[in-house]
Protein backbone atom coordinates (compact mmCIF):
# COMPACT_ATOMS: atom_id res chain seq x y z
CA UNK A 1 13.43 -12.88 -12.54
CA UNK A 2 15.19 -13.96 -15.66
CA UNK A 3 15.15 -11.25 -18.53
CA UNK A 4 15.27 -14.30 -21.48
CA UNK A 5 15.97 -12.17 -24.27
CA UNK A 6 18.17 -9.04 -25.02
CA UNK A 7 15.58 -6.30 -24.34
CA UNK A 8 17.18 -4.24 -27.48
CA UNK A 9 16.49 -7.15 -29.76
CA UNK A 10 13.00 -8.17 -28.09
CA UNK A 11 11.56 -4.72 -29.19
CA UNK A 12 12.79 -4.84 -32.53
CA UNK A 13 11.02 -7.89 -33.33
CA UNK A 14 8.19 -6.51 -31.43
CA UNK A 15 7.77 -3.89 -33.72
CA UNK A 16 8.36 -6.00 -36.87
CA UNK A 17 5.61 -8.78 -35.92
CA UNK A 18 3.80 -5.31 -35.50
CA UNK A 19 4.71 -4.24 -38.48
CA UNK A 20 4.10 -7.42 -40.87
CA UNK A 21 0.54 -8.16 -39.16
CA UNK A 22 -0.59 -4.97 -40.76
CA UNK A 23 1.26 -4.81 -44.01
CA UNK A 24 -2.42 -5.98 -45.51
CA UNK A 25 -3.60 -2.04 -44.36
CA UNK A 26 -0.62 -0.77 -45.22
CA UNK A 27 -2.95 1.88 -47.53
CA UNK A 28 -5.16 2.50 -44.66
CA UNK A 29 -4.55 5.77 -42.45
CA UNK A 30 -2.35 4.99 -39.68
CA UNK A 31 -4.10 5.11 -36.67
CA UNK A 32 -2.91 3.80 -32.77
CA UNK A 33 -3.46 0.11 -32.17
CA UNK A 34 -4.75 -0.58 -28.61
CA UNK A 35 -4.43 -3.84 -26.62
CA UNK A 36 -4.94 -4.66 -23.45
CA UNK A 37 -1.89 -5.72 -20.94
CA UNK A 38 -0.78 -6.88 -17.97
CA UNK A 39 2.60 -8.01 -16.62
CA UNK A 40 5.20 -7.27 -13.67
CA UNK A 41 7.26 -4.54 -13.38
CA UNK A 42 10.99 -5.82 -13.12
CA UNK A 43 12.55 -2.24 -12.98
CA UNK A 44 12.25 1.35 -13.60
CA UNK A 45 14.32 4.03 -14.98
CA UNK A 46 13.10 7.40 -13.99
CA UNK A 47 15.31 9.33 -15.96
CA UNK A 48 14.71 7.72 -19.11
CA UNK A 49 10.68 7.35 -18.77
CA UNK A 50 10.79 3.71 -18.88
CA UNK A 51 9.95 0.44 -17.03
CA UNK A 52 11.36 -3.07 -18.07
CA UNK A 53 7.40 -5.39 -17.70
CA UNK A 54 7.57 -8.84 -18.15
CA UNK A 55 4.00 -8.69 -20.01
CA UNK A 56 1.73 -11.53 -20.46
CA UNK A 57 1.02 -13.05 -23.76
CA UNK A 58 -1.66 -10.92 -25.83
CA UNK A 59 -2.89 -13.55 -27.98
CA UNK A 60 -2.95 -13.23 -31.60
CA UNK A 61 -0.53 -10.43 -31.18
CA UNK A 62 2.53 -11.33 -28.96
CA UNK A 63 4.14 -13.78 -26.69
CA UNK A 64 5.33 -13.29 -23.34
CA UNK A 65 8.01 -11.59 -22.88
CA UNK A 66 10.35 -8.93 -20.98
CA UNK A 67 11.07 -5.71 -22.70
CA UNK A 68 11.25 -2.11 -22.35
CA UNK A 69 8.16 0.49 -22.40
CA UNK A 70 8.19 4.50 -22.37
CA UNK A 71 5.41 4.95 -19.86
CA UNK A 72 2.49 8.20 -20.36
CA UNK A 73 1.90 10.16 -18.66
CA UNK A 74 5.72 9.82 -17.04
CA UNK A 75 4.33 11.08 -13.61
CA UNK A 76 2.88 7.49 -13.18
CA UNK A 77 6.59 6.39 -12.99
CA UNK A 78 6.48 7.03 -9.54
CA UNK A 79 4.11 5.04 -8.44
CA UNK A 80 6.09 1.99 -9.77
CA UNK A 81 8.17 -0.52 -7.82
CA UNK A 82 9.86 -3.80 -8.94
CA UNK A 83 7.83 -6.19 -8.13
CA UNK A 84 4.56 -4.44 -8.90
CA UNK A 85 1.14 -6.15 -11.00
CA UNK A 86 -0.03 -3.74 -13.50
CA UNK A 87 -2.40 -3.70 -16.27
CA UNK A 88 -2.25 -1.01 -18.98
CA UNK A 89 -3.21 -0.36 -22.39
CA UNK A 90 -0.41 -1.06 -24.75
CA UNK A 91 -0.41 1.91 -27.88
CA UNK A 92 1.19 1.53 -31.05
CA UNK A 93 1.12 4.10 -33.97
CA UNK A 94 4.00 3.84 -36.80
CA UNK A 95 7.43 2.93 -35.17
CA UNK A 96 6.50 3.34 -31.72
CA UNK A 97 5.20 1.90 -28.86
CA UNK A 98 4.16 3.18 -24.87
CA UNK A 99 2.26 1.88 -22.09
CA UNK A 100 -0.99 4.18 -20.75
CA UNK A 101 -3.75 3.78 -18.87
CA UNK A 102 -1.42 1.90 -16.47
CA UNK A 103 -2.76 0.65 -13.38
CA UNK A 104 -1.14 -1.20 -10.20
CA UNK A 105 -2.80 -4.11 -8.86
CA UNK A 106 -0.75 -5.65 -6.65
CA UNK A 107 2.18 -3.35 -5.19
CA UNK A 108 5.47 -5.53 -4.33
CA UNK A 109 5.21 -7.34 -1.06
CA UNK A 110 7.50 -4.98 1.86
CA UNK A 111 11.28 -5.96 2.34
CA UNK A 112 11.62 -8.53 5.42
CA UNK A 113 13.28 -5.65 8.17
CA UNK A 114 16.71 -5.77 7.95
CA UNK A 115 18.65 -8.37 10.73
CA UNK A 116 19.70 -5.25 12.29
CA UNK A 117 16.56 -3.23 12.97
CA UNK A 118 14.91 -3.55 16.31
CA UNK A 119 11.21 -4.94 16.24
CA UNK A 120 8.77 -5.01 18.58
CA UNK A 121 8.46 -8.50 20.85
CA UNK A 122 5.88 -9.57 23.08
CA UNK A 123 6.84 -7.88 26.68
CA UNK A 124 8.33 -4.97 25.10
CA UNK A 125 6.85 -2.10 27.01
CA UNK A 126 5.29 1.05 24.32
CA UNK A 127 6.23 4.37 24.89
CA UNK A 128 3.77 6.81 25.83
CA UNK A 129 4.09 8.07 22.18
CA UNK A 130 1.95 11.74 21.24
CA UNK A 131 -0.71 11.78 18.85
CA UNK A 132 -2.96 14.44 17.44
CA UNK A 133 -6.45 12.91 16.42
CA UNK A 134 -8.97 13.48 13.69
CA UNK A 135 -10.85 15.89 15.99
CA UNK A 136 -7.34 17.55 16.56
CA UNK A 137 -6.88 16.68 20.30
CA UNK A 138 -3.70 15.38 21.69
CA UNK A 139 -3.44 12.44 23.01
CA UNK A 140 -0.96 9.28 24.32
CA UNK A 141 -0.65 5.59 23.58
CA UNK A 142 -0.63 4.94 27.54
CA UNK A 143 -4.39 7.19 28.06
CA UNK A 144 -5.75 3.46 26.86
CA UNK A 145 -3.95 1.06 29.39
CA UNK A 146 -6.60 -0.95 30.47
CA UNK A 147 -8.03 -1.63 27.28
CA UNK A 148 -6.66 -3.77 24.42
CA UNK A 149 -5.38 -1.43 21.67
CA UNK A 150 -4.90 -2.28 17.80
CA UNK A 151 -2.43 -0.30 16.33
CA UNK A 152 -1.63 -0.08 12.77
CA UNK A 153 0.46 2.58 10.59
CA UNK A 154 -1.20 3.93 7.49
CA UNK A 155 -0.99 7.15 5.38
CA UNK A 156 -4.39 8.18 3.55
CA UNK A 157 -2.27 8.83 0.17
CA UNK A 158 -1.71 4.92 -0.18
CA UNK A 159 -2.83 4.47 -3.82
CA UNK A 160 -2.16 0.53 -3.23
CA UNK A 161 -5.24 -1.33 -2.76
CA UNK A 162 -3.21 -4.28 -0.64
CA UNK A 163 -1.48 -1.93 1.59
CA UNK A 164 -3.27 0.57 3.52
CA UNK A 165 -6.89 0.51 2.22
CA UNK A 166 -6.33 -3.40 3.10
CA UNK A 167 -5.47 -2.42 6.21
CA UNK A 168 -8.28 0.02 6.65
CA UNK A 169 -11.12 -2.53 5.49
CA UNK A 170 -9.79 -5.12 8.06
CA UNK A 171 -10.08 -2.48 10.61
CA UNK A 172 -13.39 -1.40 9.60
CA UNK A 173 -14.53 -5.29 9.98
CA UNK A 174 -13.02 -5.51 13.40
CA UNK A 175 -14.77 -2.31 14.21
CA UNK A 176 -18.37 -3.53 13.30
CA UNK A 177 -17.49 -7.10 15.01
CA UNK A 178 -16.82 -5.43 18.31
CA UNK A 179 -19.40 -3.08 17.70
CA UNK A 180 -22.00 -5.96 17.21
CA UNK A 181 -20.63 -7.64 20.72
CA UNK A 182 -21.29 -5.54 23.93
CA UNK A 183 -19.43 -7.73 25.81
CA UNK A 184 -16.09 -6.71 23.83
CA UNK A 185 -17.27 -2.75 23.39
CA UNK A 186 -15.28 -0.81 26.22
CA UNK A 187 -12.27 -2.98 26.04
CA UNK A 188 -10.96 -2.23 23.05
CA UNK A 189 -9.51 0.16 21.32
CA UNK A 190 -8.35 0.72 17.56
CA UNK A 191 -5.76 3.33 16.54
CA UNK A 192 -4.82 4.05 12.71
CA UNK A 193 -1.94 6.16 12.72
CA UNK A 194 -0.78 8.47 9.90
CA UNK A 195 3.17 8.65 9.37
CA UNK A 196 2.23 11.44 6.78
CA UNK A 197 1.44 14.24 9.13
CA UNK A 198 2.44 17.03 6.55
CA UNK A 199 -0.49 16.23 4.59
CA UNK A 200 -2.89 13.99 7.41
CA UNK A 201 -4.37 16.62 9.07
CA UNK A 202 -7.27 16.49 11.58
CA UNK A 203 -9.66 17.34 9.03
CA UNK A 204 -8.02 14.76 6.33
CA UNK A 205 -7.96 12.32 8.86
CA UNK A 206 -11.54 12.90 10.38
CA UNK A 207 -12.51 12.25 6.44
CA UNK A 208 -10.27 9.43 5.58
CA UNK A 209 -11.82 7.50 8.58
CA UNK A 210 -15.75 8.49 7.34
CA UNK A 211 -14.81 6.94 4.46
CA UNK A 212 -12.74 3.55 5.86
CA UNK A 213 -16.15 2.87 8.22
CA UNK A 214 -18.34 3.86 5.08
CA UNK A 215 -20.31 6.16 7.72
CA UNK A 216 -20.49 9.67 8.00
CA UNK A 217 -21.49 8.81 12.23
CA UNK A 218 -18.96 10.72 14.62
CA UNK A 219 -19.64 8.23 17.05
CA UNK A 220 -17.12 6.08 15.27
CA UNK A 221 -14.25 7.80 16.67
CA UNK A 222 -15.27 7.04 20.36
CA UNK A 223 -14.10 3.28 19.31
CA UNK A 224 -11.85 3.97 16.06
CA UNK A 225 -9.39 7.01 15.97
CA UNK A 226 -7.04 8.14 13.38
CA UNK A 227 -4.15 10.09 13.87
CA UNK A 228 -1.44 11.29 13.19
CA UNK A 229 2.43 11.36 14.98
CA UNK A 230 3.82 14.69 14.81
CA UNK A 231 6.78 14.87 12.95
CA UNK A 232 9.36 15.38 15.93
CA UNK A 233 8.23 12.21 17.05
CA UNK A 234 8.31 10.22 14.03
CA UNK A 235 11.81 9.36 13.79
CA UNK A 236 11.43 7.13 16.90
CA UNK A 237 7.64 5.36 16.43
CA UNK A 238 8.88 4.29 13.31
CA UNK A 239 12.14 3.05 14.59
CA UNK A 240 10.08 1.34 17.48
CA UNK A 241 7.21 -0.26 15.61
CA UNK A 242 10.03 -1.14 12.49
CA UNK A 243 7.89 1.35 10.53
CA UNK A 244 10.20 1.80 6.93
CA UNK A 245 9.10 4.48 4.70
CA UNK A 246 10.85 6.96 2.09
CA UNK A 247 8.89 10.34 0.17
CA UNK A 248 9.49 9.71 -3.37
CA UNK A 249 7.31 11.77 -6.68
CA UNK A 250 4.80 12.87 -4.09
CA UNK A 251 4.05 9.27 -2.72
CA UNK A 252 5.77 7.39 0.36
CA UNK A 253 6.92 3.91 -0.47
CA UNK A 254 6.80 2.18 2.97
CA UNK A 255 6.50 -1.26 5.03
CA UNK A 256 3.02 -2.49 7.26
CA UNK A 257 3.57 -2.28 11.02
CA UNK A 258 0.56 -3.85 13.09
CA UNK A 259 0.55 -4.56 16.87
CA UNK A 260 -1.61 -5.67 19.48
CA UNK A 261 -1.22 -4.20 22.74
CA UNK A 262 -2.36 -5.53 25.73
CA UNK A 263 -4.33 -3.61 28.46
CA UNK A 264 -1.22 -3.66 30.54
CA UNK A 265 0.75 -1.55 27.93
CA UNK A 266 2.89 -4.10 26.06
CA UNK A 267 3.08 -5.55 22.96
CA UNK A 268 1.33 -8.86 22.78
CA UNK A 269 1.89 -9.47 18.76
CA UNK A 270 3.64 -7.44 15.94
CA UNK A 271 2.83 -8.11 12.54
CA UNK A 272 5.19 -7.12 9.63
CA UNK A 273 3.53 -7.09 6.34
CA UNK A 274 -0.34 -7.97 5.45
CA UNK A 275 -0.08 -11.72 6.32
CA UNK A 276 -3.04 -11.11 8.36
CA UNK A 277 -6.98 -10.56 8.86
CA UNK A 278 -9.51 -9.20 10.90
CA UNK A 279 -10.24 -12.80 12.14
CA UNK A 280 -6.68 -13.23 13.58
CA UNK A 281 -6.33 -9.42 15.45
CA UNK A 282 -9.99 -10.69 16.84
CA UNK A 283 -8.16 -14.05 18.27
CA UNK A 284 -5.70 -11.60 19.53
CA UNK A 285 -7.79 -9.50 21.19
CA UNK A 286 -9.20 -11.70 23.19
CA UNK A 287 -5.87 -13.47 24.08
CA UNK A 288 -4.53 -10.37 25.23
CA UNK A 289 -7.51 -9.33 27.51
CA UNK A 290 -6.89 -12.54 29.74
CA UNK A 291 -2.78 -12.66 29.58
């Protein structure tokens, strides 16, 4: 993205345009000015509170342009990523100016893995990895050979509303389809697996997954489980299902991993990212029952 202006100079004239639109209340009490914003976050700097936005033209007030806000509360810095749609309220009392309010509405699309990481192909044969489940009973990948399992990696922190709550809602479709078709019920399986197990524990889980199925019915589980890999093992799922993720100011930035295993116990299709829906894993299903 091309910054078009020196950042310095943009928010000096920012805060003269401010300044000269309300020279006629100059006599007034100075109170904050409030507008709404949106824009993209180009980068952050943690250490000095701020994030460069290219902002979207507020009209009557400013044009579009790249510059540098302080960001309140700072905590929220955090959450940010190049990359990243907010919205916010921009504030301005006297000589200064800060971004609140802010809001992320569409978190930056994961990295591509890297040439070098491994990823999983159709054949590839999936460890027996070991799980602990919302009702906090152990159990394997390979207990459901002989059904078709959809696996996808989540943690029930994800504040992003494209990454794992997508995730979650196209599983909850999936759920009701197969659900809705006897015929399909029995061969299937879906597994939503936490890579957060510090903090996804049974009972978080059991909750998390009440509130993806919007249903408070334990039958869910006997269809759709969440768990969680215990953190010996996690190393290795990860580096198997090309799982990237990194702890950072209490949140985990990480990549979507989503595969479709067939009954036999290998991978039939890997996605990497969200570039799917419930409609596709449902096409996959049933390709994988008769392959």
């Amino acid at each position: 993205m091309n910054i078009r202006r020196n950042t310095g100079s943009l928010a000096a004239c920012f805060l003269l345009v401010f300044s000269l639109a309300l020279a006629p209340a100059c006599n007034r009490a100075r109170n904050a000015k409030r507008y709404a914003f949106k824009g993209k976050v180009v980068s952050v700097d943690r250490n000095a509170g701020t994030a460069n936005v290219d902002g979207e033209a507020i009209p009557g007030f400013m044009e579009a342009m790249v510059m540098p806000y302080t960001i309140k509360p700072s905590s929220m810095l955090a959450q940010l990523q190049p990359g990243d749609s907010i919205t916010a309220d921009v504030v301005i009392e006297s000589d200064e100016y800060w971004l609140e309010n802010v809001k992320v509405t569409g978190h930056s699309q994961p990295a591509k893995p890297p040439a070098s990481m491994r990823v999983p192909s159709p054949g590839d044969e999936v460890p027996d990895f070991k799980l602990v489940n919302q009702n906090g009973k152990n159990i394997s990948l390979h207990q459901y050979r002989g059904q078709t399992l959809l696996l996808t990696l989540i943690y029930t922190r994800c504040p992003f509303p494209d990454f794992c709550p997508r995730v979650g809602h196209e599983f909850a479709e999936i759920d009701r389809q197969v659900r809705a078709n006897p015929a399909r019920f029995g061969k299937t399986h879906l597994l939503s697996i936490s890579f957060d197990p510090a903090h996804d524990t049974p009972r978080v889980l059991r909750e998390y997954g009440f509130s993806c199925a919007s249903s408070k019915d334990p039958a869910l589980f006997t269809h759709w489980e969440f768990a969680a890999i215990p953190k010996d093992e996690l190393p290795s799922f990860a580096d198997y299902f090309a799982l990237t993720y990194k702890e950072e100011g209490g949140l985990i930035t990480h990549s979507l991993s989503t595969a479709v295993i067939s009954p036999d116990g290998k991978i039939f299709r890997w996605y990497h990212g969200a570039d799917w829906q419930a409609s596709d894993l449902l096409q996959d299903m049933a390709a994988a029952k008769t392959s």
